[in-house]
N, C-alpha and C. Protein backbone atom coordinates (compact mmCIF):
# COMPACT_ATOMS: atom_id res chain seq x y z
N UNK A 1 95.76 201.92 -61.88
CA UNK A 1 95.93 200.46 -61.88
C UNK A 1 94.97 199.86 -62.91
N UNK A 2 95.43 199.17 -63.71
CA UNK A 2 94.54 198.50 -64.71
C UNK A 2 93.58 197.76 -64.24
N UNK A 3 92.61 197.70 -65.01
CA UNK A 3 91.43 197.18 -64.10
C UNK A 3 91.27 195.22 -63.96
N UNK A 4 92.29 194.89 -64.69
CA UNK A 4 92.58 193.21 -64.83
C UNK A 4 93.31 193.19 -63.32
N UNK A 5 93.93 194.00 -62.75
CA UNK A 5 95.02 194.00 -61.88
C UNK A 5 93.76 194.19 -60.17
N UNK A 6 92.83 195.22 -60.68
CA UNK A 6 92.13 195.55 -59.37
C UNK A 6 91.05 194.54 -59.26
N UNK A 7 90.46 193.81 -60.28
CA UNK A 7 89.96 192.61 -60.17
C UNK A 7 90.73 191.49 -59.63
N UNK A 8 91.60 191.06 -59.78
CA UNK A 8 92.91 190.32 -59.78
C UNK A 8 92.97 190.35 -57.85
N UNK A 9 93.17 191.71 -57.32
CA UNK A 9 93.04 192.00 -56.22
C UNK A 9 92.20 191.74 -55.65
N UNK A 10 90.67 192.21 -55.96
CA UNK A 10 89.82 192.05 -54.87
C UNK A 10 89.56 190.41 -54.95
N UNK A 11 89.62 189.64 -56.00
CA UNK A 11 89.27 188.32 -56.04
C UNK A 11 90.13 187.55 -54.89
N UNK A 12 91.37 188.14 -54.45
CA UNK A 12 92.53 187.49 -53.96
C UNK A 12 91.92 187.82 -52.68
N UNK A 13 91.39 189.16 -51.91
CA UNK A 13 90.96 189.91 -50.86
C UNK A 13 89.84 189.04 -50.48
N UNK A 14 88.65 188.55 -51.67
CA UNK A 14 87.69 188.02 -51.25
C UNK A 14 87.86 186.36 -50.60
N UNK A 15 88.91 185.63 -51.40
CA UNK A 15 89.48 184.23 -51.26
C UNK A 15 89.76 184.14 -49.68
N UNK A 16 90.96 185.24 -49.32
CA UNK A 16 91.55 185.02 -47.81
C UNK A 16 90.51 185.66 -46.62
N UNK A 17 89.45 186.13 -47.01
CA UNK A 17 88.76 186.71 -46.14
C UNK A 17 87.54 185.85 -45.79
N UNK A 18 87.37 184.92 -46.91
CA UNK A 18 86.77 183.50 -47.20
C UNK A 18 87.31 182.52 -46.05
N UNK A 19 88.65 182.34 -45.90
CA UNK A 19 89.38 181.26 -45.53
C UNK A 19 89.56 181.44 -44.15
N UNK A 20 89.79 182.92 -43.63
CA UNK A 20 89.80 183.13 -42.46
C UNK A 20 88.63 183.13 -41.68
N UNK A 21 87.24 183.43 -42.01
CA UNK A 21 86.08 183.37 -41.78
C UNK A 21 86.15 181.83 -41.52
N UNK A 22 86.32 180.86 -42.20
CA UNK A 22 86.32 179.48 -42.54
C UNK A 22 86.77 179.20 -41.29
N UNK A 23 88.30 179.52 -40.93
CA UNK A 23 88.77 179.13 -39.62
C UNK A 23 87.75 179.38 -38.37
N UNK A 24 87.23 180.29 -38.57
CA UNK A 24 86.42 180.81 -36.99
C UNK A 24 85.40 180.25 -37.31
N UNK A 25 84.64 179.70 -38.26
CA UNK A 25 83.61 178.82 -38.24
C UNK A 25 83.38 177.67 -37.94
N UNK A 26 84.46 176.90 -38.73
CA UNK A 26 84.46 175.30 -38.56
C UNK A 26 85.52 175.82 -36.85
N UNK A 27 86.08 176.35 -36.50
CA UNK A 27 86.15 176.21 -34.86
C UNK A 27 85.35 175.52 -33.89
N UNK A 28 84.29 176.88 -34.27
CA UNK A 28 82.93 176.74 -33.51
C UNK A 28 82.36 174.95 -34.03
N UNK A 29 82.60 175.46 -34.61
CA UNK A 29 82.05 173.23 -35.61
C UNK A 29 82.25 173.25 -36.38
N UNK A 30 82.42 172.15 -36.36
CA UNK A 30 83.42 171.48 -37.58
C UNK A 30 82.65 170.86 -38.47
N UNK A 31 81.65 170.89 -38.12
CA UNK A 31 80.91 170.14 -39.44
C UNK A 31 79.72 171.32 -40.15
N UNK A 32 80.11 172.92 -39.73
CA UNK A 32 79.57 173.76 -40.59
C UNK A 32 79.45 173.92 -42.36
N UNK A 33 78.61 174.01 -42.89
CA UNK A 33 78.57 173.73 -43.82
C UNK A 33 79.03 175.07 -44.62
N UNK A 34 78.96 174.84 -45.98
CA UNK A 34 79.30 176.08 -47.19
C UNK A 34 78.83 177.58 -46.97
N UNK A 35 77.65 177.10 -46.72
CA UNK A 35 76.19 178.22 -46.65
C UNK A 35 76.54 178.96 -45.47
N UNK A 36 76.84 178.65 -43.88
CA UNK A 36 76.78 179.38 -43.26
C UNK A 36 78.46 180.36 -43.62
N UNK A 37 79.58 179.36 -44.07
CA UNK A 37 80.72 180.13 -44.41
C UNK A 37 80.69 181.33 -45.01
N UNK A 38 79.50 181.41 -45.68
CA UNK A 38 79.33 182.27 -46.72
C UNK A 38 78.99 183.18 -46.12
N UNK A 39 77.93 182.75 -45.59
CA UNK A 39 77.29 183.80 -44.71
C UNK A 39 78.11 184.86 -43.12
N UNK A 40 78.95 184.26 -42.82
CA UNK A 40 79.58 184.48 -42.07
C UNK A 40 80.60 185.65 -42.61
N UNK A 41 81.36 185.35 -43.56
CA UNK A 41 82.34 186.13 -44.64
C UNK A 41 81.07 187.10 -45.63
N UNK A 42 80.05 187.31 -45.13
CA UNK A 42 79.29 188.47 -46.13
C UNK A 42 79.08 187.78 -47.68
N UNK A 43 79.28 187.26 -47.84
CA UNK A 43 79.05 187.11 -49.51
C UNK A 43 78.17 185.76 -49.83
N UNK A 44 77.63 185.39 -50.85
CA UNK A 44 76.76 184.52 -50.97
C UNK A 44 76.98 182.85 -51.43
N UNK A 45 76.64 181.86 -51.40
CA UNK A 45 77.19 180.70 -51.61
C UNK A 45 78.20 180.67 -52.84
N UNK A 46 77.43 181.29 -53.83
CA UNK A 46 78.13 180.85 -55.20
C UNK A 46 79.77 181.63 -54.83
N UNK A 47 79.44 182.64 -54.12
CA UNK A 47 81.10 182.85 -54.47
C UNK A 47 82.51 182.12 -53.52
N UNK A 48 81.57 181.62 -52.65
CA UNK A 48 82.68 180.56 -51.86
C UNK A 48 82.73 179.41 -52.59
N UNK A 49 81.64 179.15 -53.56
CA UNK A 49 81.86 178.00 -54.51
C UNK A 49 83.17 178.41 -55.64
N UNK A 50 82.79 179.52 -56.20
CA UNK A 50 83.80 180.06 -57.23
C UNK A 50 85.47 180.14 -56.88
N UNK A 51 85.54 180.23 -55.21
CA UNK A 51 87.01 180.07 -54.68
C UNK A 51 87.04 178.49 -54.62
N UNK A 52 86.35 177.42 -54.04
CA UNK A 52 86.68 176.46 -53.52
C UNK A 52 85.30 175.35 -54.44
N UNK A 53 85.59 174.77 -55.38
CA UNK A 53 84.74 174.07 -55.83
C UNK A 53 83.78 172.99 -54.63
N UNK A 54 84.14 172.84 -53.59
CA UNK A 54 83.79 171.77 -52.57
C UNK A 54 84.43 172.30 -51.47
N UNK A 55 83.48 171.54 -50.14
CA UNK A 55 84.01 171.62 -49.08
C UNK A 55 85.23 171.39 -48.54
N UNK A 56 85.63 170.02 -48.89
CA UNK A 56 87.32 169.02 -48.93
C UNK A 56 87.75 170.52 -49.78
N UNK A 57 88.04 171.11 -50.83
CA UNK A 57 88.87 171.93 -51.21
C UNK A 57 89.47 173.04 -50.07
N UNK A 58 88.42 173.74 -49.83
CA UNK A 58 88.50 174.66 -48.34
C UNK A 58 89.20 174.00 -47.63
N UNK A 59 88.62 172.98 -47.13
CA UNK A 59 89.47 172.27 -45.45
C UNK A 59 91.05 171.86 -46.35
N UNK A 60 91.48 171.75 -47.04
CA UNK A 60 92.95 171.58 -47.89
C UNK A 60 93.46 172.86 -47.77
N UNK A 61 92.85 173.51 -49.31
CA UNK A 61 93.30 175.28 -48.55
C UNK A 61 93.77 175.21 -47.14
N UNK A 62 93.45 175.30 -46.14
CA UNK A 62 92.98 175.32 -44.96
C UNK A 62 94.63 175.12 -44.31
N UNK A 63 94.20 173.65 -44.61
CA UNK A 63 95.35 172.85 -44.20
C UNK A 63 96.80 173.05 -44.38
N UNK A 64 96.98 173.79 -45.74
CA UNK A 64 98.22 173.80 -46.63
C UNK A 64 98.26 175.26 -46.16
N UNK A 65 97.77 176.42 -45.69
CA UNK A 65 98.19 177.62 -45.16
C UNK A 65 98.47 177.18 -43.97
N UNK A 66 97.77 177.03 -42.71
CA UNK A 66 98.75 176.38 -41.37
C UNK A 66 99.98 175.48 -41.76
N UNK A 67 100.11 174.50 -42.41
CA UNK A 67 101.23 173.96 -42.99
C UNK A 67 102.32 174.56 -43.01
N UNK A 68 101.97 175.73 -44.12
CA UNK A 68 103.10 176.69 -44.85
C UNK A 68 104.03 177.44 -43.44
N UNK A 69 102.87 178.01 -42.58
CA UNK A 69 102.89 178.54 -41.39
C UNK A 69 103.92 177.58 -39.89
N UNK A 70 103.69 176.63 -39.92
CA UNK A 70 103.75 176.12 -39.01
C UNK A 70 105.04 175.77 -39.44
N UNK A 71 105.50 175.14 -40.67
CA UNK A 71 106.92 174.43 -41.11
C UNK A 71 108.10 175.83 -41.03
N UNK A 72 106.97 176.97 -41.47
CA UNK A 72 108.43 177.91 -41.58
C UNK A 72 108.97 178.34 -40.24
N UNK A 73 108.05 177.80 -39.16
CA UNK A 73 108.31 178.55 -37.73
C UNK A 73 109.09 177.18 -37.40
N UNK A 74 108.51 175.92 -37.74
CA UNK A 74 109.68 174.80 -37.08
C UNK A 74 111.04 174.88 -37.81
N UNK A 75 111.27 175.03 -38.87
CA UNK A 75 112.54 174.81 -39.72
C UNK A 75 113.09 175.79 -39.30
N UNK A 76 112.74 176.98 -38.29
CA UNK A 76 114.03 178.17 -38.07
C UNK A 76 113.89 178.27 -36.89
N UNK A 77 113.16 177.54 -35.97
CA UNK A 77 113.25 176.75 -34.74
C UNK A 77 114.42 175.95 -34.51
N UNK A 78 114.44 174.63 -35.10
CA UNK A 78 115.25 174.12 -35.26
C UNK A 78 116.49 174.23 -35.89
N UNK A 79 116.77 174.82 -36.76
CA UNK A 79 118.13 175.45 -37.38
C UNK A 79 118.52 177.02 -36.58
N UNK A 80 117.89 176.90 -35.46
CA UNK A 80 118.71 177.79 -34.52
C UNK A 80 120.01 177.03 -33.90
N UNK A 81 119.76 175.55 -32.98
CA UNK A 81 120.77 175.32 -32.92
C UNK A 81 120.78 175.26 -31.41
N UNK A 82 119.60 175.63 -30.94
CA UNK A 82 119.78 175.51 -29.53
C UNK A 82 119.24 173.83 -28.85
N UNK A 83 119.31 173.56 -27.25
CA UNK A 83 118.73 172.52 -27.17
C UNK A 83 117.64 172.42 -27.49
N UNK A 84 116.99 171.19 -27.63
CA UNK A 84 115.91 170.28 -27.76
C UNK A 84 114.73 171.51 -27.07
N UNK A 85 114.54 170.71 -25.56
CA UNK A 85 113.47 171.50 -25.22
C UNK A 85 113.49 172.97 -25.35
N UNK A 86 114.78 173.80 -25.10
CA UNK A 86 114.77 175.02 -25.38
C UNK A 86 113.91 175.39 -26.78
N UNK A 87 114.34 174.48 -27.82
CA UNK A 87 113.53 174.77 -28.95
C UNK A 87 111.94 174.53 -29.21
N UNK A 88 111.69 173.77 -28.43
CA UNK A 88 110.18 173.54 -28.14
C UNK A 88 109.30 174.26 -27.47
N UNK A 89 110.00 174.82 -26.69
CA UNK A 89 109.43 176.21 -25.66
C UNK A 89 108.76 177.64 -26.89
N UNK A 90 109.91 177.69 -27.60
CA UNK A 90 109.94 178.60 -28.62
C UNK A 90 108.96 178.65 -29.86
N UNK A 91 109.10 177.28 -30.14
CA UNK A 91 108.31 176.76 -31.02
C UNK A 91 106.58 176.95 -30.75
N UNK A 92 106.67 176.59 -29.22
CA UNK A 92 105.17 177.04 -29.04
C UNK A 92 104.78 177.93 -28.66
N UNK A 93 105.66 179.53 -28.12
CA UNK A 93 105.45 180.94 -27.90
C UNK A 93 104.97 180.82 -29.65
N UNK A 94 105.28 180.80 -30.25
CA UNK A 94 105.31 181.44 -31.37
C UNK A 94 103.99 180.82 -32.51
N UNK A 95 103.80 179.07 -31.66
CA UNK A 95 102.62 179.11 -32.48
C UNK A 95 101.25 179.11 -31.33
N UNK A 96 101.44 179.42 -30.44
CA UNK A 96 100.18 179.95 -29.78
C UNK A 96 99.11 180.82 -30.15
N UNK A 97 99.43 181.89 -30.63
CA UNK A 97 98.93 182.92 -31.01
C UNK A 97 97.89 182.58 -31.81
N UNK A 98 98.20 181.33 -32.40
CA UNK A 98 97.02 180.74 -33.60
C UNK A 98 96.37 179.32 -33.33
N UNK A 99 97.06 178.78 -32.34
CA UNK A 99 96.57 177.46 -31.88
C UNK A 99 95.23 177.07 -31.86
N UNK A 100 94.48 177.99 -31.16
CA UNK A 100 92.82 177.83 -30.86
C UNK A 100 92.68 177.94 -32.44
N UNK A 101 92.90 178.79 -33.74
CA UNK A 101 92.03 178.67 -34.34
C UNK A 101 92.50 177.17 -35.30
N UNK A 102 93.40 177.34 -35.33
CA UNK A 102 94.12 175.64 -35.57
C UNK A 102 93.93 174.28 -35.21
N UNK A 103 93.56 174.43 -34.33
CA UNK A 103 92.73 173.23 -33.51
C UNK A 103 91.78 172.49 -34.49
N UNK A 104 90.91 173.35 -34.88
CA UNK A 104 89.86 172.51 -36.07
C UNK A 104 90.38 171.49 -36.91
N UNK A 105 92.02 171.95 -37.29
CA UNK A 105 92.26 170.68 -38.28
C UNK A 105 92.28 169.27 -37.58
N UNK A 106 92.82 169.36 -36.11
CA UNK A 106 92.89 167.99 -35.26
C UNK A 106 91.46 166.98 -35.19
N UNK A 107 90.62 168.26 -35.22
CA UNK A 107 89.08 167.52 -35.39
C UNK A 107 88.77 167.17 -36.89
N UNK A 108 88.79 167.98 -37.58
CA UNK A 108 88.57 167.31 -39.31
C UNK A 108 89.78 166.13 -39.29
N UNK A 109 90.37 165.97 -38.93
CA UNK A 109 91.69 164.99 -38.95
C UNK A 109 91.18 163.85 -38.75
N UNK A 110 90.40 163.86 -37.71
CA UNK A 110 89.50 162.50 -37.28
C UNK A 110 88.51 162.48 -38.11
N UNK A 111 87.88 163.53 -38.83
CA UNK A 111 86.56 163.10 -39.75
C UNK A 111 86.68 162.52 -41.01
N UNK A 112 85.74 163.03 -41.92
CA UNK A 112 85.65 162.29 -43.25
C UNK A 112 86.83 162.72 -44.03
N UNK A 113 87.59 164.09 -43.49
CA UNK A 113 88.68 164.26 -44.74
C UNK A 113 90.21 164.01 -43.99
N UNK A 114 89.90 163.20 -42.88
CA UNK A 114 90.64 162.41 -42.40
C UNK A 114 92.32 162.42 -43.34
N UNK A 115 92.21 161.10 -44.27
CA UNK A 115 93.09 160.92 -44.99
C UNK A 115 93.76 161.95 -45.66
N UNK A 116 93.09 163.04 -46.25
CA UNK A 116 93.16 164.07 -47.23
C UNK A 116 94.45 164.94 -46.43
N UNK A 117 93.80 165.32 -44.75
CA UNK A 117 94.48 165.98 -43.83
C UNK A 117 95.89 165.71 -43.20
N UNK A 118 95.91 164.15 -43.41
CA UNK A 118 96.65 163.74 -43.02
C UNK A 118 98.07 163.67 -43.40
N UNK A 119 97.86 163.59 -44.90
CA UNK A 119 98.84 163.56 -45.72
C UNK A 119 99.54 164.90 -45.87
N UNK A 120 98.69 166.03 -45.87
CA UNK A 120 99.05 167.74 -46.02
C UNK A 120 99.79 167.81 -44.62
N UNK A 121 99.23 167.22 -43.41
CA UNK A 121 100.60 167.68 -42.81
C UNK A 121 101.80 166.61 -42.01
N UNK A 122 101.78 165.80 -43.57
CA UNK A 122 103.24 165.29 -42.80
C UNK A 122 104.40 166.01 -42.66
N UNK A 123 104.57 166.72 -43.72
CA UNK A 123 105.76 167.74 -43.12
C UNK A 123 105.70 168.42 -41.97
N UNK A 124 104.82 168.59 -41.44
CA UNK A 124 104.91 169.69 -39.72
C UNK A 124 105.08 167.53 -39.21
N UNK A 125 104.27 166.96 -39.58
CA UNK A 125 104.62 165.65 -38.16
C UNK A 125 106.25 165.33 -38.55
N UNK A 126 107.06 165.41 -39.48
CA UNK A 126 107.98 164.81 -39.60
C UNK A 126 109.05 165.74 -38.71
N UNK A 127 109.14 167.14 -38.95
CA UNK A 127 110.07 168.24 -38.36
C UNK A 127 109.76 167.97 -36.67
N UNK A 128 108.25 168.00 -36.62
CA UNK A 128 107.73 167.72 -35.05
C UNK A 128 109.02 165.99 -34.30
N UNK A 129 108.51 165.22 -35.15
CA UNK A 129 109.46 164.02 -34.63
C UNK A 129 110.76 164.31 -34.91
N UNK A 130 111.38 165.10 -35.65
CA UNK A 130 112.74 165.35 -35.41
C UNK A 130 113.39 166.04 -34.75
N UNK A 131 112.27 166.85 -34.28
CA UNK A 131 112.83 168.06 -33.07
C UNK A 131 112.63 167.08 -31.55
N UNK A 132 112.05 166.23 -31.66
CA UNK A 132 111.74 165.16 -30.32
C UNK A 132 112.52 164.55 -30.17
N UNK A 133 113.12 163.35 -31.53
CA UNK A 133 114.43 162.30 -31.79
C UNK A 133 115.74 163.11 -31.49
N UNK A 134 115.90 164.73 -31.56
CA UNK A 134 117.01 165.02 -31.44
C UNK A 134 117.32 165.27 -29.70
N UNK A 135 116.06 165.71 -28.93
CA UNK A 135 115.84 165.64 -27.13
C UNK A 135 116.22 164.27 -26.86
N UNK A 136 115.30 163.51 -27.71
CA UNK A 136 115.90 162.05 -26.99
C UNK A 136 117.66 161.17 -26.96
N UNK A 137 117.83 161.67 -28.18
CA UNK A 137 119.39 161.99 -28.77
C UNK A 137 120.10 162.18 -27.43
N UNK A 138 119.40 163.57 -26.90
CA UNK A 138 120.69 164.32 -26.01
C UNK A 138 120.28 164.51 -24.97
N UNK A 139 119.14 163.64 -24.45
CA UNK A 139 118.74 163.04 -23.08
C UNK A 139 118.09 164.20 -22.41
N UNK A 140 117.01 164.50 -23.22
CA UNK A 140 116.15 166.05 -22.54
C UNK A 140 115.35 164.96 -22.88
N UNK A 141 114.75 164.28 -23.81
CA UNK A 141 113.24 163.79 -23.52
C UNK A 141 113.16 162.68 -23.12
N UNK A 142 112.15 161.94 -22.70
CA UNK A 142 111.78 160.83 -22.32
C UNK A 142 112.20 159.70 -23.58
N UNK A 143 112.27 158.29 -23.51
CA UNK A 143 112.42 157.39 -24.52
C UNK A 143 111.07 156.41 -24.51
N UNK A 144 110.26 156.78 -23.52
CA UNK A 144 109.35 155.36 -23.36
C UNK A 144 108.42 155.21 -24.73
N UNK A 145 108.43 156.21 -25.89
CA UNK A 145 107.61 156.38 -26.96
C UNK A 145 108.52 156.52 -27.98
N UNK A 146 108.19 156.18 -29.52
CA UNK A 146 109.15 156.27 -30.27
C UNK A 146 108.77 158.08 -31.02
N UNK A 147 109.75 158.72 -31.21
CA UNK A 147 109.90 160.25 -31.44
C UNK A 147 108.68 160.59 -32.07
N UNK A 148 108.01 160.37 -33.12
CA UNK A 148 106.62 160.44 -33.67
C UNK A 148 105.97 160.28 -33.13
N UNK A 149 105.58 159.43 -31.91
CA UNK A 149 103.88 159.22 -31.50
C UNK A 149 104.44 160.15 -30.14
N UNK A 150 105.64 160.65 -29.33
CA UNK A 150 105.95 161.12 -28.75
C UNK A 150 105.57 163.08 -28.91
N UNK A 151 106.00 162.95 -30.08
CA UNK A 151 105.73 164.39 -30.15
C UNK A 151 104.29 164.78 -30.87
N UNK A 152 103.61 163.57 -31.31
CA UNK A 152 102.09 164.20 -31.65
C UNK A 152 101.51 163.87 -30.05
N UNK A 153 101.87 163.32 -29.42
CA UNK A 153 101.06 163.37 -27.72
C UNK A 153 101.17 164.65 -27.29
N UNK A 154 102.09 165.26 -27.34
CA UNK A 154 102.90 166.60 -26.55
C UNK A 154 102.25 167.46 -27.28
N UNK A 155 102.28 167.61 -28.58
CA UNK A 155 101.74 168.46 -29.63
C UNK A 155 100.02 168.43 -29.14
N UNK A 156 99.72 167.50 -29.31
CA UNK A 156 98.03 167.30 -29.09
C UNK A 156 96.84 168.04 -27.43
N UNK A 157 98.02 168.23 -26.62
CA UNK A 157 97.97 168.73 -25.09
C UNK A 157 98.52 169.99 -25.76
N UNK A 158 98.90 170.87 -26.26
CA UNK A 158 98.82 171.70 -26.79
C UNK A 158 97.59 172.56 -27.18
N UNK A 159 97.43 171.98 -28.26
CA UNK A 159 95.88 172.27 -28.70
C UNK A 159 94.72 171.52 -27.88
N UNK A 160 94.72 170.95 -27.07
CA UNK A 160 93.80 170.65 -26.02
C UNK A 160 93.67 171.63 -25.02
N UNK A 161 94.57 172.34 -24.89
CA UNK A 161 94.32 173.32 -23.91
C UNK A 161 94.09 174.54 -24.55
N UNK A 162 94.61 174.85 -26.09
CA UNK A 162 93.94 175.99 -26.69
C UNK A 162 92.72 175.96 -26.81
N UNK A 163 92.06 174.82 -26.75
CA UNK A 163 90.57 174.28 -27.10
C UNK A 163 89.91 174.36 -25.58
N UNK A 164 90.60 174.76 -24.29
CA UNK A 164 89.93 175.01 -23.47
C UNK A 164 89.80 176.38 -22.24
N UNK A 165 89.22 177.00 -21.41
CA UNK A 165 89.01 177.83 -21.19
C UNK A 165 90.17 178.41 -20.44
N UNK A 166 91.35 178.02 -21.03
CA UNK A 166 92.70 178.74 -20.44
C UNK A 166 93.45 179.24 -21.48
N UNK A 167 92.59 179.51 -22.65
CA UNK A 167 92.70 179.55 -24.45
C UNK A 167 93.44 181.25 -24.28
N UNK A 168 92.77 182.18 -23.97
CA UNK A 168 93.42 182.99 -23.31
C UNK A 168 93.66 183.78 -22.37
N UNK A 169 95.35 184.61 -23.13
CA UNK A 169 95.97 185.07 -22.04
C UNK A 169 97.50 184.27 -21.86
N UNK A 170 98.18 184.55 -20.86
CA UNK A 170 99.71 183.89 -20.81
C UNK A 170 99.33 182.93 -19.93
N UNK A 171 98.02 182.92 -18.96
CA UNK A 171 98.25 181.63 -18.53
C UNK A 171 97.96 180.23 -19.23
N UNK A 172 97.47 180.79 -20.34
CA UNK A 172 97.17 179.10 -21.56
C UNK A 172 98.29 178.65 -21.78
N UNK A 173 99.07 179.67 -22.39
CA UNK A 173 100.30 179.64 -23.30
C UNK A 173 101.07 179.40 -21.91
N UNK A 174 100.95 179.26 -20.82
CA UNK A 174 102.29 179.04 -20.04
C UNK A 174 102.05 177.64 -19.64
N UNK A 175 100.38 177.22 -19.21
CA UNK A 175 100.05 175.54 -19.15
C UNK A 175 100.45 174.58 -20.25
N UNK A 176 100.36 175.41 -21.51
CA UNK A 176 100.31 174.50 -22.62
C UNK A 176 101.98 174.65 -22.58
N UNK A 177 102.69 175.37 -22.85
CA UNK A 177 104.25 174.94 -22.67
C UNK A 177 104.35 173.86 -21.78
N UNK A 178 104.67 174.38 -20.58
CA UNK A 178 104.61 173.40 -19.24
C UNK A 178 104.31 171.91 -19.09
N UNK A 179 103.04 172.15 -20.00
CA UNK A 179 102.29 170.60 -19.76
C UNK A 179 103.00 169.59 -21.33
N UNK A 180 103.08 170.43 -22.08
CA UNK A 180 103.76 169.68 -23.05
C UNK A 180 105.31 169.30 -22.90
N UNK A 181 105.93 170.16 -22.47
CA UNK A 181 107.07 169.35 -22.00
C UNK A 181 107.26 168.37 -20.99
N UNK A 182 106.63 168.95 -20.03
CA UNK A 182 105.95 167.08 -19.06
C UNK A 182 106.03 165.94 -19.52
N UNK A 183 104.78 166.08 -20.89
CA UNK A 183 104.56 165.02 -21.44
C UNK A 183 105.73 164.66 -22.05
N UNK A 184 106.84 165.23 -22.49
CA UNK A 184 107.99 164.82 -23.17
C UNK A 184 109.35 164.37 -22.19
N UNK A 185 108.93 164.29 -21.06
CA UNK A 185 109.42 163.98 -20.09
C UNK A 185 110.40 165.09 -19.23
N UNK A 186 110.49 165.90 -19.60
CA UNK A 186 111.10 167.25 -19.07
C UNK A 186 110.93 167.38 -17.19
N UNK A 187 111.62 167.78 -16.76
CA UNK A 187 111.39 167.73 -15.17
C UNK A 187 110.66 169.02 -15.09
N UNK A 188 110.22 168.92 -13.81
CA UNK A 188 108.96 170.00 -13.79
C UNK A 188 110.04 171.21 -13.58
N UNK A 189 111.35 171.11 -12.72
CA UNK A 189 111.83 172.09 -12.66
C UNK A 189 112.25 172.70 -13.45
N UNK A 190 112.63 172.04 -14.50
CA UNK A 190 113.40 172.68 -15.99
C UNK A 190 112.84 173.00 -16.65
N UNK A 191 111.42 172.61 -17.19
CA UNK A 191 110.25 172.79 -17.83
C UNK A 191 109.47 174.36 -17.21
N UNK A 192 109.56 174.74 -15.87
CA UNK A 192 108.97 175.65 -15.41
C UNK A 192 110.04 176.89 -15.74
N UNK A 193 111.40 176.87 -15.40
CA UNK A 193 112.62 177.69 -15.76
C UNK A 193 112.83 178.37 -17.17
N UNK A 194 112.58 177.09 -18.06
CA UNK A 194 112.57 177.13 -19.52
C UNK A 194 111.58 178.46 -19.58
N UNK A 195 110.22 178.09 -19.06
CA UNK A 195 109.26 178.84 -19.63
C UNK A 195 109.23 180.33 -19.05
N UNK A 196 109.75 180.37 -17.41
CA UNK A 196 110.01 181.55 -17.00
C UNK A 196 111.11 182.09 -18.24
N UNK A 197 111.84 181.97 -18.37
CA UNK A 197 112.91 182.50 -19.26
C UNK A 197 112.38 183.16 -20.53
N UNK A 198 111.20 182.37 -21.06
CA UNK A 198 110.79 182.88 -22.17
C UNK A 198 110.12 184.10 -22.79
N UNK A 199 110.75 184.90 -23.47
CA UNK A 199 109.38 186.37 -23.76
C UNK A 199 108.30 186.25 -24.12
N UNK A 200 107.04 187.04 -24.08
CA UNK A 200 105.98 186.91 -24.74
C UNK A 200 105.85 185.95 -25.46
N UNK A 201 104.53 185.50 -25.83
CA UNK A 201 104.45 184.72 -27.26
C UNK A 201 104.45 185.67 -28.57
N UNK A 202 105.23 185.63 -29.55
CA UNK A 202 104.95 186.39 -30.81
C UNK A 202 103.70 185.53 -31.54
N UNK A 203 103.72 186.55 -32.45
CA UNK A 203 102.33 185.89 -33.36
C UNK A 203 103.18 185.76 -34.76
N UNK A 204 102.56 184.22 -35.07
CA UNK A 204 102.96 183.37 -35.65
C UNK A 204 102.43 184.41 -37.34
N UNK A 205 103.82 184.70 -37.88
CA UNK A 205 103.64 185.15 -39.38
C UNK A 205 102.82 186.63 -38.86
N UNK A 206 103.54 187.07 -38.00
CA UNK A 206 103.17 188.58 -37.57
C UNK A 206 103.38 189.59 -38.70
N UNK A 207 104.03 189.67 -39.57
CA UNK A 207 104.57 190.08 -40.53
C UNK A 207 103.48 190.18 -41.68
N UNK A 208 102.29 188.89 -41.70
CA UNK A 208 101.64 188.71 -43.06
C UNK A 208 100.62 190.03 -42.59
């Protein structure tokens, strides 16, 4: 292998091993700085500088890989074709697996890169409100909220419970189904059925 090519590689090896470190850090807090990232991922400031000129760059990175992640699991969610909540059940077997470490963006969301975050994931909020507008459509969800602030409530009890000590195991992933369809107005009986019915959670981009 030419040696432009094995450089080429490890630079790419060092970037995602950077980013994933990143996730389990700013977890723990969110307002961790460069230095400990670095330190955490083995390597020394300058070279998390050399991937990410700034902090806001990372938390983007960041943002735009869950993004990538999250849209390709809703868009073939939804272009299955099944009902509403059925598809929501699914939707969150599948992004469980990563929820807890995902969570961090909900908190930077509220911080200083607020705006920055916000904008990177309108595409997951827009698919999110269309998979809600289409329940309400066909009388699986509640109407008392309009489809957007409806499905970031439902969405948000999600990651509230990945963020708490039922994070894992199937009983997180079976509260956080459960409780999110609640919130979407789902009857407890159908909501509990749904979820009995469901297999394991897969892991989201099991494949990468």
């Amino acid at each position: 292998m030419p040696p432009e090519s094995s450089r080429m590689r490890a630079m790419i090896e060092t970037r995602d091993r950077i980013l994933d470190v990143a996730l389990d850090v700013l977890g723990e807090n969110p307002d961790a700085g460069m230095g400990e990232i670095a330190s955490a991922a083995g390597v020394v400031r300058r070279t998390v500088y050399d991937h990410f000129p700034s902090r806001l760059d990372l938390v983007q990175t960041l943002t735009q890989r869950a993004v990538a992640e999250i849209t390709a699991v809703l868009t073939e969610v939804i272009d299955s074709g099944a009902q509403a909540d059925a598809m929501w059940v699914e939707f969150i077997a599948r992004l469980w697996p990563v929820a807890h470490r995902y969570r961090v963006l909900l908190a930077l969301r509220r911080g200083e890169y607020g705006e920055a975050i916000h904008a990177l994931l309108g595409p997951v909020d827009e698919l999110l409100a269309d998979l809600v507008k289409r329940g309400q459509d066909g009388e699986v969800f509640a109407r008392h909220l309009p489809a957007g602030i409806l499905s970031q409530v439902a969405y948000g009890v999600v990651f509230a419970i990945a963020d708490s000590e039922l994070s894992n195991g199937t009983l997180g992933a079976r509260a956080a189904t459960i409780t999110s369809l609640l919130m979407l107005g789902v009857p407890e009986t159908r909501a509990t059925a749904l979820v009995g019915d469901q297999p394991s959670p897969t892991a989201l981009g099991r494949s990468q």
